[in-house]
C-alpha atoms as a PDB file:
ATOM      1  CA  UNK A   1      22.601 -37.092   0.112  1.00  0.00           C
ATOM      2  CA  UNK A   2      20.384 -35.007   2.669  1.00  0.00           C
ATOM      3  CA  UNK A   3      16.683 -34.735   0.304  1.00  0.00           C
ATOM      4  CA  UNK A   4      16.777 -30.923   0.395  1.00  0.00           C
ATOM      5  CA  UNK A   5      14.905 -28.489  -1.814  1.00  0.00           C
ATOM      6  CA  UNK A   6      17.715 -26.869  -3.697  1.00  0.00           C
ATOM      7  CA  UNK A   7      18.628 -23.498  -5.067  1.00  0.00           C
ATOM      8  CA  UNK A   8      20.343 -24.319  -8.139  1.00  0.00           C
ATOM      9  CA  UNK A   9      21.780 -21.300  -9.716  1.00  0.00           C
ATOM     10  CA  UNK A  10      21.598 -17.978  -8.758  1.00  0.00           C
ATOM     11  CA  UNK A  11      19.377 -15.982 -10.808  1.00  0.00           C
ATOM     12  CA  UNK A  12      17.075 -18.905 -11.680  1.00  0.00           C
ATOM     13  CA  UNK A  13      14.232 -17.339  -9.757  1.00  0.00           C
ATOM     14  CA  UNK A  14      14.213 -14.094 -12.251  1.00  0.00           C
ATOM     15  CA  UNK A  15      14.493 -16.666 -15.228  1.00  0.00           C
ATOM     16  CA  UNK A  16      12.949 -19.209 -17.413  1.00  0.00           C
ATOM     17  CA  UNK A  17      16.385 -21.575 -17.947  1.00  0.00           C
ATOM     18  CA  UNK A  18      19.826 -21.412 -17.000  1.00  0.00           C
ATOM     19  CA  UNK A  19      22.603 -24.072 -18.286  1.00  0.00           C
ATOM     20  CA  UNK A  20      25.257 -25.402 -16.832  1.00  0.00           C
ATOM     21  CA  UNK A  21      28.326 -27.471 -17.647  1.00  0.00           C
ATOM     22  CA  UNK A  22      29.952 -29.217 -14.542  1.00  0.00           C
ATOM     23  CA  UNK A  23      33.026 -31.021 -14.033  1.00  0.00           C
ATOM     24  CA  UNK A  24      33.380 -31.595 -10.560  1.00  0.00           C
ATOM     25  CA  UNK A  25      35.587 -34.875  -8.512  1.00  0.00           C
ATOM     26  CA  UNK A  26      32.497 -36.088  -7.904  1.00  0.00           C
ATOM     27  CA  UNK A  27      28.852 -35.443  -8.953  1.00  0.00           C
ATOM     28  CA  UNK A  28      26.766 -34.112  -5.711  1.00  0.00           C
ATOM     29  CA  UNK A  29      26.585 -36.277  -2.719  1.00  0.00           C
ATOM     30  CA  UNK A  30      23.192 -34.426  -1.123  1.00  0.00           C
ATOM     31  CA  UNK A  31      19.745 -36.663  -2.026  1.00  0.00           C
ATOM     32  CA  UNK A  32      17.543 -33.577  -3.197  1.00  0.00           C
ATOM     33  CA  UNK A  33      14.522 -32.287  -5.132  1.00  0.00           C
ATOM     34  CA  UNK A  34      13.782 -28.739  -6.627  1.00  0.00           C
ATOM     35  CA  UNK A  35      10.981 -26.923  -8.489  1.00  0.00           C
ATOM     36  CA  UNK A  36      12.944 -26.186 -11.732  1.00  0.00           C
ATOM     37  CA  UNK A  37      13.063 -29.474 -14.491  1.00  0.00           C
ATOM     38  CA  UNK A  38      16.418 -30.309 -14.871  1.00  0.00           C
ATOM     39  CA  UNK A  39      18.046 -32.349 -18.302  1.00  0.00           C
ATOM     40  CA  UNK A  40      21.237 -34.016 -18.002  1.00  0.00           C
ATOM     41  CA  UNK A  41      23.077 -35.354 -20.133  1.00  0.00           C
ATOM     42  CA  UNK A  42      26.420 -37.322 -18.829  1.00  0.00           C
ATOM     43  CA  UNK A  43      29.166 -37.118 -20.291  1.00  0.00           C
ATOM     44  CA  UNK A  44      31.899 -38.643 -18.347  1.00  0.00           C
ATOM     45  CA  UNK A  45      31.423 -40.844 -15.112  1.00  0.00           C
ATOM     46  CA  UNK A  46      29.043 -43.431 -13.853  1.00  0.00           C
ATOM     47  CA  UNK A  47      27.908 -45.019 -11.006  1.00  0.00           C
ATOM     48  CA  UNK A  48      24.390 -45.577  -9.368  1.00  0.00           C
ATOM     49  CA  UNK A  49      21.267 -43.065  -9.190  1.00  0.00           C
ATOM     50  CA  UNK A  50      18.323 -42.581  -7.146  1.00  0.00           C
ATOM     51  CA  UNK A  51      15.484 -41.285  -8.858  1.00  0.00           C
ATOM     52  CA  UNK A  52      11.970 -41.295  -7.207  1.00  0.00           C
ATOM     53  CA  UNK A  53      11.876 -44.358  -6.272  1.00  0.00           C
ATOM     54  CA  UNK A  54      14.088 -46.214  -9.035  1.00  0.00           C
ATOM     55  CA  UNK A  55      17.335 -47.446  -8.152  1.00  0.00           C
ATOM     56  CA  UNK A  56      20.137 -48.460 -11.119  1.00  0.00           C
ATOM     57  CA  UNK A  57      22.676 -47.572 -12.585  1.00  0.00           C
ATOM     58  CA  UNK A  58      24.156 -44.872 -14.677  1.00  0.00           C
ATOM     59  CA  UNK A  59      27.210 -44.587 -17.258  1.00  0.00           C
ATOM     60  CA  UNK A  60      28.395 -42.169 -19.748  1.00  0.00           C
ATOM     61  CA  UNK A  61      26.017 -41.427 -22.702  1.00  0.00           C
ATOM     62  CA  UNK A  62      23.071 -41.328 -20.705  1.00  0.00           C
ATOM     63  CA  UNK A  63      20.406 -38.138 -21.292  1.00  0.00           C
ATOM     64  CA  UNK A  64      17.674 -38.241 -18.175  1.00  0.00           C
ATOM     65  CA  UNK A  65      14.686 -35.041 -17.504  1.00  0.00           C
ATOM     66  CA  UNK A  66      13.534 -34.843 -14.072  1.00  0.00           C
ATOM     67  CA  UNK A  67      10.502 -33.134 -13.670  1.00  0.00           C
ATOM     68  CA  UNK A  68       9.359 -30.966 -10.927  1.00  0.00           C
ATOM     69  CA  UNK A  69      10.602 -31.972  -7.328  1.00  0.00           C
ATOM     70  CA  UNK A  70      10.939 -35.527  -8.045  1.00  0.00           C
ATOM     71  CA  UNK A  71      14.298 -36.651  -4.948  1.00  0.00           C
ATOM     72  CA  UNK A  72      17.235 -38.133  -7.154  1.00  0.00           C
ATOM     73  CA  UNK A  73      21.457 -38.255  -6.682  1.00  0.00           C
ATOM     74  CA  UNK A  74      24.074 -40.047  -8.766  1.00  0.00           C
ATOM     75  CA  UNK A  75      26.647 -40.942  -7.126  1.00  0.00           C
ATOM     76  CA  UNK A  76      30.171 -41.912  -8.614  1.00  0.00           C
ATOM     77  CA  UNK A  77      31.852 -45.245  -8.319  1.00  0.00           C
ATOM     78  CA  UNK A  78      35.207 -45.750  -6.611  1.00  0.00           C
ATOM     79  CA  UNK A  79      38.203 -47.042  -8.336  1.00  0.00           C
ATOM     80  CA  UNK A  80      40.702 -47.861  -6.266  1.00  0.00           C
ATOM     81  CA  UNK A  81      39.476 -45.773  -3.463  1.00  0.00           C
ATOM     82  CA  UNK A  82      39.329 -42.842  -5.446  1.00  0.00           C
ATOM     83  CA  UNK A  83      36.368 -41.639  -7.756  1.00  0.00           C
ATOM     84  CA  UNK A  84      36.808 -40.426 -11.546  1.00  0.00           C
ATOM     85  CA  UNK A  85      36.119 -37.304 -12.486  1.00  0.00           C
ATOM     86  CA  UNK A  86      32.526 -36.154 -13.080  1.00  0.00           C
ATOM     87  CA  UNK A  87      31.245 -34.406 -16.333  1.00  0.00           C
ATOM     88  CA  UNK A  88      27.992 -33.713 -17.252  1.00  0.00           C
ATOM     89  CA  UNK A  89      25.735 -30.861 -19.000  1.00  0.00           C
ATOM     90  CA  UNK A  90      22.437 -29.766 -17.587  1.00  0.00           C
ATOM     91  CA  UNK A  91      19.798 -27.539 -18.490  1.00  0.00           C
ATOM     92  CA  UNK A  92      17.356 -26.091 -16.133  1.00  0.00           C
ATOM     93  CA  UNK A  93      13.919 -24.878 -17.046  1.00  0.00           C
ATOM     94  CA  UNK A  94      11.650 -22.716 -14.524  1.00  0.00           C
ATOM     95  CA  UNK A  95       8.056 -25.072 -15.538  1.00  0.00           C
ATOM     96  CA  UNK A  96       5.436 -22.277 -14.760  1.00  0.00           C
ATOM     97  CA  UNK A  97       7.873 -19.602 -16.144  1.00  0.00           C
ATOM     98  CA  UNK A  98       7.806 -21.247 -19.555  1.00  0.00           C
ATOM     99  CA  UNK A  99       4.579 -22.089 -19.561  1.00  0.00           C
ATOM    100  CA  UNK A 100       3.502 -18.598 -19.215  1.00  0.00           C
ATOM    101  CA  UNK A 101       6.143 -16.972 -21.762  1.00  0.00           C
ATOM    102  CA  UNK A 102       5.210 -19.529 -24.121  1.00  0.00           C
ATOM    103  CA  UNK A 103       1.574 -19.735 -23.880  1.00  0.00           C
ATOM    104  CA  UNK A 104       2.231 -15.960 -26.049  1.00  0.00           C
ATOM    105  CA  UNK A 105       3.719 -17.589 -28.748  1.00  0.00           C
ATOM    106  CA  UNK A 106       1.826 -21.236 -29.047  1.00  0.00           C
ATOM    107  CA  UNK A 107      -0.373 -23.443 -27.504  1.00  0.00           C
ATOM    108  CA  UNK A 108       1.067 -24.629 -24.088  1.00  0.00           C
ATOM    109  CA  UNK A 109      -1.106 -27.946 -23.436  1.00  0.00           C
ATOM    110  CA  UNK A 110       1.445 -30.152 -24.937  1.00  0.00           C
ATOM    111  CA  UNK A 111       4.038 -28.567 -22.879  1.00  0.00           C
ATOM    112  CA  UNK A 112       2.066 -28.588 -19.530  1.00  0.00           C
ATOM    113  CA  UNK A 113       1.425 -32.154 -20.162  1.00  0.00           C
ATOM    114  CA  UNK A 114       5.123 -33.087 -20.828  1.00  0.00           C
ATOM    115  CA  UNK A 115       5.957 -31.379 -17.593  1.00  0.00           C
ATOM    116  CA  UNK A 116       3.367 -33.259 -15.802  1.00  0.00           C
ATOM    117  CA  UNK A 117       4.736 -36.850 -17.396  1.00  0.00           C
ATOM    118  CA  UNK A 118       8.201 -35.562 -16.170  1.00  0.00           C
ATOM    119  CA  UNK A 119       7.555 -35.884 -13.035  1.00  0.00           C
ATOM    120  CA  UNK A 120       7.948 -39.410 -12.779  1.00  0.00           C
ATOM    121  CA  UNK A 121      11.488 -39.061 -14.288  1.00  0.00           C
ATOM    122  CA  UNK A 122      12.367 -40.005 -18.182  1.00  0.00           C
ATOM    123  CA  UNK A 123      15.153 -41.403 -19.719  1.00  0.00           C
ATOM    124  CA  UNK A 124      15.789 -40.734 -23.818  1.00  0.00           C
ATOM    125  CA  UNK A 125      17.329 -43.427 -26.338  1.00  0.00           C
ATOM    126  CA  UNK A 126      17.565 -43.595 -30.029  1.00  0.00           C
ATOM    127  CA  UNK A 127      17.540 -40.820 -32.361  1.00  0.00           C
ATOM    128  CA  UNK A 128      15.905 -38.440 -29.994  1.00  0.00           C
ATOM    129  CA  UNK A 129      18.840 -38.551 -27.854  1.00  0.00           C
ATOM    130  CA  UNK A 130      21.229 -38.347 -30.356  1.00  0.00           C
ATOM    131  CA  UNK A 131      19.244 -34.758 -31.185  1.00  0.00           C
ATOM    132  CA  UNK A 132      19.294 -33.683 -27.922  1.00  0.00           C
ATOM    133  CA  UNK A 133      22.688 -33.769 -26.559  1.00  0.00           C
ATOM    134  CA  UNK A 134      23.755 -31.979 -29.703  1.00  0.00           C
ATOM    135  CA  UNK A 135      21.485 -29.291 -28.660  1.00  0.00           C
ATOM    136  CA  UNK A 136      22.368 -29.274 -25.389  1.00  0.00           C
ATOM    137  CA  UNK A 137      26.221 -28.762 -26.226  1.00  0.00           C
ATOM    138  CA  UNK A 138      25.363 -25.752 -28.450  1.00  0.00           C
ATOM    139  CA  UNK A 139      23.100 -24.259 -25.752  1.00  0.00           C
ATOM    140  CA  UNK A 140      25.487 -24.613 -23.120  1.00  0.00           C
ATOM    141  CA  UNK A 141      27.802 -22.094 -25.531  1.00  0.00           C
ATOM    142  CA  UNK A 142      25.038 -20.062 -27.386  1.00  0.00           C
ATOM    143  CA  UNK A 143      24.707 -16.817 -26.500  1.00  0.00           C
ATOM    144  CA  UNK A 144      21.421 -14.140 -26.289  1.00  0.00           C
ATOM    145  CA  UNK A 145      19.215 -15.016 -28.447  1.00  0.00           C
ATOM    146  CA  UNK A 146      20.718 -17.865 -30.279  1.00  0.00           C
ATOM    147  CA  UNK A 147      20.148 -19.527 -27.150  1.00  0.00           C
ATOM    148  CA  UNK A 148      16.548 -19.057 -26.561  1.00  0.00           C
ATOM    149  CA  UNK A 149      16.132 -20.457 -29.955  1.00  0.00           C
ATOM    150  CA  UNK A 150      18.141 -23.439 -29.336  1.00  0.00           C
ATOM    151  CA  UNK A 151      15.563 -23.404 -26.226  1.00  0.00           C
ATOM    152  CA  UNK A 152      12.552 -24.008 -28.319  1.00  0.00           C
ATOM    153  CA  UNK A 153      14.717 -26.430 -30.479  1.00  0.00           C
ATOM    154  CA  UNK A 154      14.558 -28.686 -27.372  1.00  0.00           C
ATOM    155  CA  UNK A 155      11.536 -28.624 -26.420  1.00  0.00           C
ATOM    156  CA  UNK A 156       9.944 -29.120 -29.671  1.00  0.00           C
ATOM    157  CA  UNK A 157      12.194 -32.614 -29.944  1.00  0.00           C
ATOM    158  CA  UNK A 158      10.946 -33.201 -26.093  1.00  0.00           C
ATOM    159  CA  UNK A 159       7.422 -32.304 -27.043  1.00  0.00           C
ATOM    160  CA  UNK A 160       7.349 -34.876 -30.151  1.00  0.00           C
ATOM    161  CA  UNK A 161       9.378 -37.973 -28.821  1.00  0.00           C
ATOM    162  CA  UNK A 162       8.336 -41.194 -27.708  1.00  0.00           C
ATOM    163  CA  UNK A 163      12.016 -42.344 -27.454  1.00  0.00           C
ATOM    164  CA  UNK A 164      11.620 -42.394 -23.331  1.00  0.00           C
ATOM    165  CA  UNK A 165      10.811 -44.549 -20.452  1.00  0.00           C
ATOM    166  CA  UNK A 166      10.013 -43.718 -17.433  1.00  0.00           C
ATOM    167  CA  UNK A 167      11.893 -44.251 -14.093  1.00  0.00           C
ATOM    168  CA  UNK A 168       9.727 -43.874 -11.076  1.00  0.00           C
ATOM    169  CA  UNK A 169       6.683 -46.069 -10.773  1.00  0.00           C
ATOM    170  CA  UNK A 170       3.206 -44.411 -11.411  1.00  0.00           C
ATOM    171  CA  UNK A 171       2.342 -43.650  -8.269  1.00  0.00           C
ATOM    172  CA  UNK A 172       5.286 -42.159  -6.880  1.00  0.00           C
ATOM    173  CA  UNK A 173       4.794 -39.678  -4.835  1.00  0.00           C
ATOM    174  CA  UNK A 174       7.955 -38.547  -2.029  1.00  0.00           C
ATOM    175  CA  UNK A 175       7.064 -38.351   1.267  1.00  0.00           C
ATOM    176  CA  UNK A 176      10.870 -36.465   2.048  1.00  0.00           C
ATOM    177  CA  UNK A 177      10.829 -33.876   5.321  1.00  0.00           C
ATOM    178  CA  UNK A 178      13.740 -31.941   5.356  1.00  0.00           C
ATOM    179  CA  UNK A 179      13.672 -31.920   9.293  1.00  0.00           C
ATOM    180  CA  UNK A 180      13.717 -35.834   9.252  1.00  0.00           C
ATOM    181  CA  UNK A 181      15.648 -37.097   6.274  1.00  0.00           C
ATOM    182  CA  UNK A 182      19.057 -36.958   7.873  1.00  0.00           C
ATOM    183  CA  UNK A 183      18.878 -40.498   8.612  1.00  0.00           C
ATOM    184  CA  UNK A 184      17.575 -41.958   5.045  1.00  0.00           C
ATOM    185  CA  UNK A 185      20.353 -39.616   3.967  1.00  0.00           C
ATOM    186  CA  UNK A 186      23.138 -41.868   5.659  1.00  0.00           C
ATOM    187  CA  UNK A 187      21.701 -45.036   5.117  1.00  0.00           C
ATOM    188  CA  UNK A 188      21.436 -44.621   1.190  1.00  0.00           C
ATOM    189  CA  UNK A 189      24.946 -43.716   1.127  1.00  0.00           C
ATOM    190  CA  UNK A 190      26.157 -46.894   3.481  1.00  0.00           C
ATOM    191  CA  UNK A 191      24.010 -49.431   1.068  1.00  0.00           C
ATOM    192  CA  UNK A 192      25.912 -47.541  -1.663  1.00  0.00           C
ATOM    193  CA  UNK A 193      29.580 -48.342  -0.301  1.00  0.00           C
ATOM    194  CA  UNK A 194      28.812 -51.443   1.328  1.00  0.00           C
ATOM    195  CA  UNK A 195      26.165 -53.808  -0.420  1.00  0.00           C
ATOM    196  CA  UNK A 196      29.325 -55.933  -1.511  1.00  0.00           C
ATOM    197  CA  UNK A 197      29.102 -57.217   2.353  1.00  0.00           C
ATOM    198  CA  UNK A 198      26.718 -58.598   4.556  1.00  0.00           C
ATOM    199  CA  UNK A 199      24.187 -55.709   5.586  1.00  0.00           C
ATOM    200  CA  UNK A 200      22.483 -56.372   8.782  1.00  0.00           C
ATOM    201  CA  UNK A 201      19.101 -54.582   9.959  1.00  0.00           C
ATOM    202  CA  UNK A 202      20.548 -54.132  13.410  1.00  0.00           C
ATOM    203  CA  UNK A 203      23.360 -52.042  12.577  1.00  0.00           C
ATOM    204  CA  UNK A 204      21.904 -49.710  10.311  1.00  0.00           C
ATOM    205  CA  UNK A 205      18.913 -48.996  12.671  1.00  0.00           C
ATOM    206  CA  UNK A 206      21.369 -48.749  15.316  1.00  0.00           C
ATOM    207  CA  UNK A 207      22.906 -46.319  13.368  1.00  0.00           C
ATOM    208  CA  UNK A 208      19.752 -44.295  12.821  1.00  0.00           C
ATOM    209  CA  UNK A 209      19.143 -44.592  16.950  1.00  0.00           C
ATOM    210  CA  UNK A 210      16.203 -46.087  15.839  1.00  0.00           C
ATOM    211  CA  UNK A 211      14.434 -49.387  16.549  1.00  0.00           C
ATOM    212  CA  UNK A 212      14.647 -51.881  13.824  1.00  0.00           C
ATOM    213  CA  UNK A 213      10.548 -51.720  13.603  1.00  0.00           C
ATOM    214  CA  UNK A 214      10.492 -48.430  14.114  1.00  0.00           C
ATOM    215  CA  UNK A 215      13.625 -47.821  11.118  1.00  0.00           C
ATOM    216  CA  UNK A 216      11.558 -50.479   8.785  1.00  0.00           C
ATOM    217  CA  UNK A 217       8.321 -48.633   8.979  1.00  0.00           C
ATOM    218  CA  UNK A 218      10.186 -45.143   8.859  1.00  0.00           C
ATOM    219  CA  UNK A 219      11.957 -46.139   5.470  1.00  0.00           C
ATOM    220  CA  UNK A 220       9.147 -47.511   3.625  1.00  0.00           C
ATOM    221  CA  UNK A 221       7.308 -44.717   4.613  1.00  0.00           C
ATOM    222  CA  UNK A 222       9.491 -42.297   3.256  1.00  0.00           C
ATOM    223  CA  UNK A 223      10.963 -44.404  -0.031  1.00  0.00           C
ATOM    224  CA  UNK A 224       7.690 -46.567  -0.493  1.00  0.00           C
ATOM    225  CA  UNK A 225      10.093 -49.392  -0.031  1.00  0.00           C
ATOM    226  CA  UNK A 226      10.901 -51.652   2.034  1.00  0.00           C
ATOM    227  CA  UNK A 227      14.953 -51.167   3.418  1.00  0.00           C
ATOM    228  CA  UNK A 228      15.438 -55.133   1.681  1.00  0.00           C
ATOM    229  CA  UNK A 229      14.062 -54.249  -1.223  1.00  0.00           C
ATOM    230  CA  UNK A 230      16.037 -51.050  -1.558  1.00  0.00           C
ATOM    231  CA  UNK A 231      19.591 -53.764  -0.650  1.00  0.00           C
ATOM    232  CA  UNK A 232      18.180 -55.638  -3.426  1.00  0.00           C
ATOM    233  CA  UNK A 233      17.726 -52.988  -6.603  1.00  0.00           C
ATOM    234  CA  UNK A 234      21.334 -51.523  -5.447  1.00  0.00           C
ATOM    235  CA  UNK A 235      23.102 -55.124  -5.790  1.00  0.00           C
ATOM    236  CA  UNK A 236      20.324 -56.017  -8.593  1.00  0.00           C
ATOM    237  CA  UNK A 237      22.256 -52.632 -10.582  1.00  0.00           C
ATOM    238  CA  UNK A 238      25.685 -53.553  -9.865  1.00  0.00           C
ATOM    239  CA  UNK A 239      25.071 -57.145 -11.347  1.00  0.00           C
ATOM    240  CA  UNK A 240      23.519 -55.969 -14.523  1.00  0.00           C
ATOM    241  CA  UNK A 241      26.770 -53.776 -15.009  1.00  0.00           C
ATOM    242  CA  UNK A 242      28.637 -57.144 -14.523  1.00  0.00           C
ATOM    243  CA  UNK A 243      26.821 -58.803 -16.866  1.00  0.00           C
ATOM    244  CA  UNK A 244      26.993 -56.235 -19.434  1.00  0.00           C
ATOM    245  CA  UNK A 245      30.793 -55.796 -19.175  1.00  0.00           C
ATOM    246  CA  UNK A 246      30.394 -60.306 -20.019  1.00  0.00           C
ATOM    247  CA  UNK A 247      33.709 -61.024 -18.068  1.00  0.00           C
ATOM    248  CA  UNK A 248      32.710 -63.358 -15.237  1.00  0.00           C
ATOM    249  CA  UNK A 249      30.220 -66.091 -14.617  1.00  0.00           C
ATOM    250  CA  UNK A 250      26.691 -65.404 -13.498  1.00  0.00           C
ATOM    251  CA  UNK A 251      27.339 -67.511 -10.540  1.00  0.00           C
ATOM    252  CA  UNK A 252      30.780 -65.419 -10.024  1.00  0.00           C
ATOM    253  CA  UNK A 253      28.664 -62.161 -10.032  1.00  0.00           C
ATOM    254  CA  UNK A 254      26.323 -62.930  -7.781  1.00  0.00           C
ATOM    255  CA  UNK A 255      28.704 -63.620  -4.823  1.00  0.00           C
ATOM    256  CA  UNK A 256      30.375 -59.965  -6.348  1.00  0.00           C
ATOM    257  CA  UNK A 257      27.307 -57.842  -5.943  1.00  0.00           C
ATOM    258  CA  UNK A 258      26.286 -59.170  -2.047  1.00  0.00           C
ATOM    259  CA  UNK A 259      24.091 -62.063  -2.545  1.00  0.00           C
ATOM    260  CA  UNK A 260      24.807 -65.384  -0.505  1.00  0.00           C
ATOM    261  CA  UNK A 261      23.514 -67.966  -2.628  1.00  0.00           C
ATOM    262  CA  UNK A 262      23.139 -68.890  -6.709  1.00  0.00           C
ATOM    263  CA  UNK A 263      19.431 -69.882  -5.950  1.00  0.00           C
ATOM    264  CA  UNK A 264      18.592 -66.599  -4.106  1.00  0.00           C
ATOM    265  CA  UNK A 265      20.078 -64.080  -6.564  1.00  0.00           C
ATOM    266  CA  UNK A 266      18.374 -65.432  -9.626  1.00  0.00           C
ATOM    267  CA  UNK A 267      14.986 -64.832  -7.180  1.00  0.00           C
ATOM    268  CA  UNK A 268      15.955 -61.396  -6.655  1.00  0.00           C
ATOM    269  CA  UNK A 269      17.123 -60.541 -10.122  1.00  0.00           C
ATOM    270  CA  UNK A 270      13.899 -61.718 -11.824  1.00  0.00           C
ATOM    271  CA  UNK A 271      11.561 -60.219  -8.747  1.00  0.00           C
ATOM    272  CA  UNK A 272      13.426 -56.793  -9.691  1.00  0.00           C
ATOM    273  CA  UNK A 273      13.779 -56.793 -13.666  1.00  0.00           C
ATOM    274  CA  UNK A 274      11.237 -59.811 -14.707  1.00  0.00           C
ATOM    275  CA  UNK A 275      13.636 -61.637 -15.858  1.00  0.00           C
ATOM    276  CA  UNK A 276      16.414 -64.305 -15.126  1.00  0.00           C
ATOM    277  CA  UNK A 277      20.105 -63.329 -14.935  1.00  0.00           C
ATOM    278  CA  UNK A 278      20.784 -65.655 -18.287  1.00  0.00           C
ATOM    279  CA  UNK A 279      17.523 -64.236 -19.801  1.00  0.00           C
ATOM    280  CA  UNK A 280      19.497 -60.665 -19.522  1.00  0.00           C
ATOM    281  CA  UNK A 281      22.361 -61.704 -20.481  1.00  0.00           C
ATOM    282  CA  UNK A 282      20.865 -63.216 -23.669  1.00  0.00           C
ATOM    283  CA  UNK A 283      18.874 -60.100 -24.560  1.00  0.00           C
ATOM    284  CA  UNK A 284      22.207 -57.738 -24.130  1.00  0.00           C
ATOM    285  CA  UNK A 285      24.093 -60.198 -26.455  1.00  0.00           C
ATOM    286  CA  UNK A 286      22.051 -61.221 -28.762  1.00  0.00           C
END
């Protein structure tokens, strides 16, 4: 999950948008950020996510934009040691490519401000995601210029929706080095595969040959987090998945997902999504 700036697809560069269906083991392990905006719609697999700086969940169904050079990774959950397979469609779009083809055709200031807004991350619901994974499945087999016009489909839709939310907080801005990121790279992935267990400070910053004040200042400076709070959304996200699925006690679920008390994961659960456990619970089944 190394935060790199990636080359996507070859050819990108000397484009506007490229498409891509992938079915892979797994989705991609490396943490990383690029220029082009990326939509992805998932349609087989889930897991947990890192965007910006939101950490939850993700499951089939789900249709997320990621605007320019915002860090983010999903990585797949493990069933009995061994990961489903990953499917998902994306569809990249060059931002300042667009922007200048289009800016011939129409006026571009609701565009440039969408791509701004996408920066923070957005996830669609309702109708408007309904719209756009159709379109996204015909784009990914259009050809010439059926394609292009299935193009301008989308981003009217994206252009005219207010079915989103958005995932990273306001004033998220990474802080990522690819020099130095080596280290946030292996302890994401550990808090991934082990926040069912008893996570210690000393160990990880052991394991990043760092000092535990020196590892604590080095993480929040680079996630605007501190490393507890980051323990706390992952096991927060694995709970609400738990209470969604409505097969164990609350009380059961929070021994599950890492926490040692009753008392302390209700804290944590309503410090991270405002809300009790039960409160959650009510509003998913009521």
């Amino acid at each position: 999950m190394k935060p790199i700036f990636a080359r996507l697809i070859e050819g990108l560069d000397t484009k506007a948008y490229a498409t891509r269906a992938i079915t892979r083991p797994v989705f991609s392990t490396e943490f990383h950020f690029h220029w082009a905006c990326q939509m992805t719609y998932i349609v087989k697999s889930e897991g947990k996510r890192i965007i910006g700086d939101n950490v939850d969940r993700f499951t089939y169904d789900e249709l997320t934009f990621l605007g320019s050079n915002i860090p983010h990774v999903w990585h797949n959950d493990k069933k009995n040691n061994e990961t489903e397979e990953a499917k998902s469609l994306a569809l990249y779009m060059d931002p300042d490519s667009l922007l200048t083809s289009c800016e011939k055709l129409f006026d571009t200031k609701k565009l440039e401000h969408f791509f701004n807004q996408s920066k923070r991350g957005l996830i669609f619901y309702g109708q408007t995601k309904e719209k756009l994974k159709i379109k996204l499945q015909e784009i990914i087999v259009a050809e010439d210029i059926k394609k292009t016009i299935l193009l301008l489909e989308i981003i009217d839709i994206l252009l005219h929706s207010t079915e989103f939310e958005f995932l990273s907080s306001a004033g998220y801005r990474h802080n990522y080095q690819p020099e130095d990121t080596e280290r946030i790279d292996r302890v994401f992935k550990y808090v991934f595969d082990n926040f069912r267990e008893d996570i210690l400070l000393d160990e990880v910053s052991e394991m990043c040959s760092m000092s535990k004040h020196a590892f604590c200042r080095y993480f929040k400076s680079r996630t605007q987090k501190t490393f507890i709070e980051f323990v706390h959304e992952v096991r927060v996200s694995e709970a609400c998945k738990l209470i969604a699925r409505n097969k164990e006690q609350i009380n059961n679920i929070a021994y599950q997902c890492g926490f040692n008390s009753l008392s302390h994961f209700n804290k944590t659960f309503k410090y991270v999504k405002g809300i009790t456990p039960s409160q959650y619970k009510e509003q998913i089944f009521k």
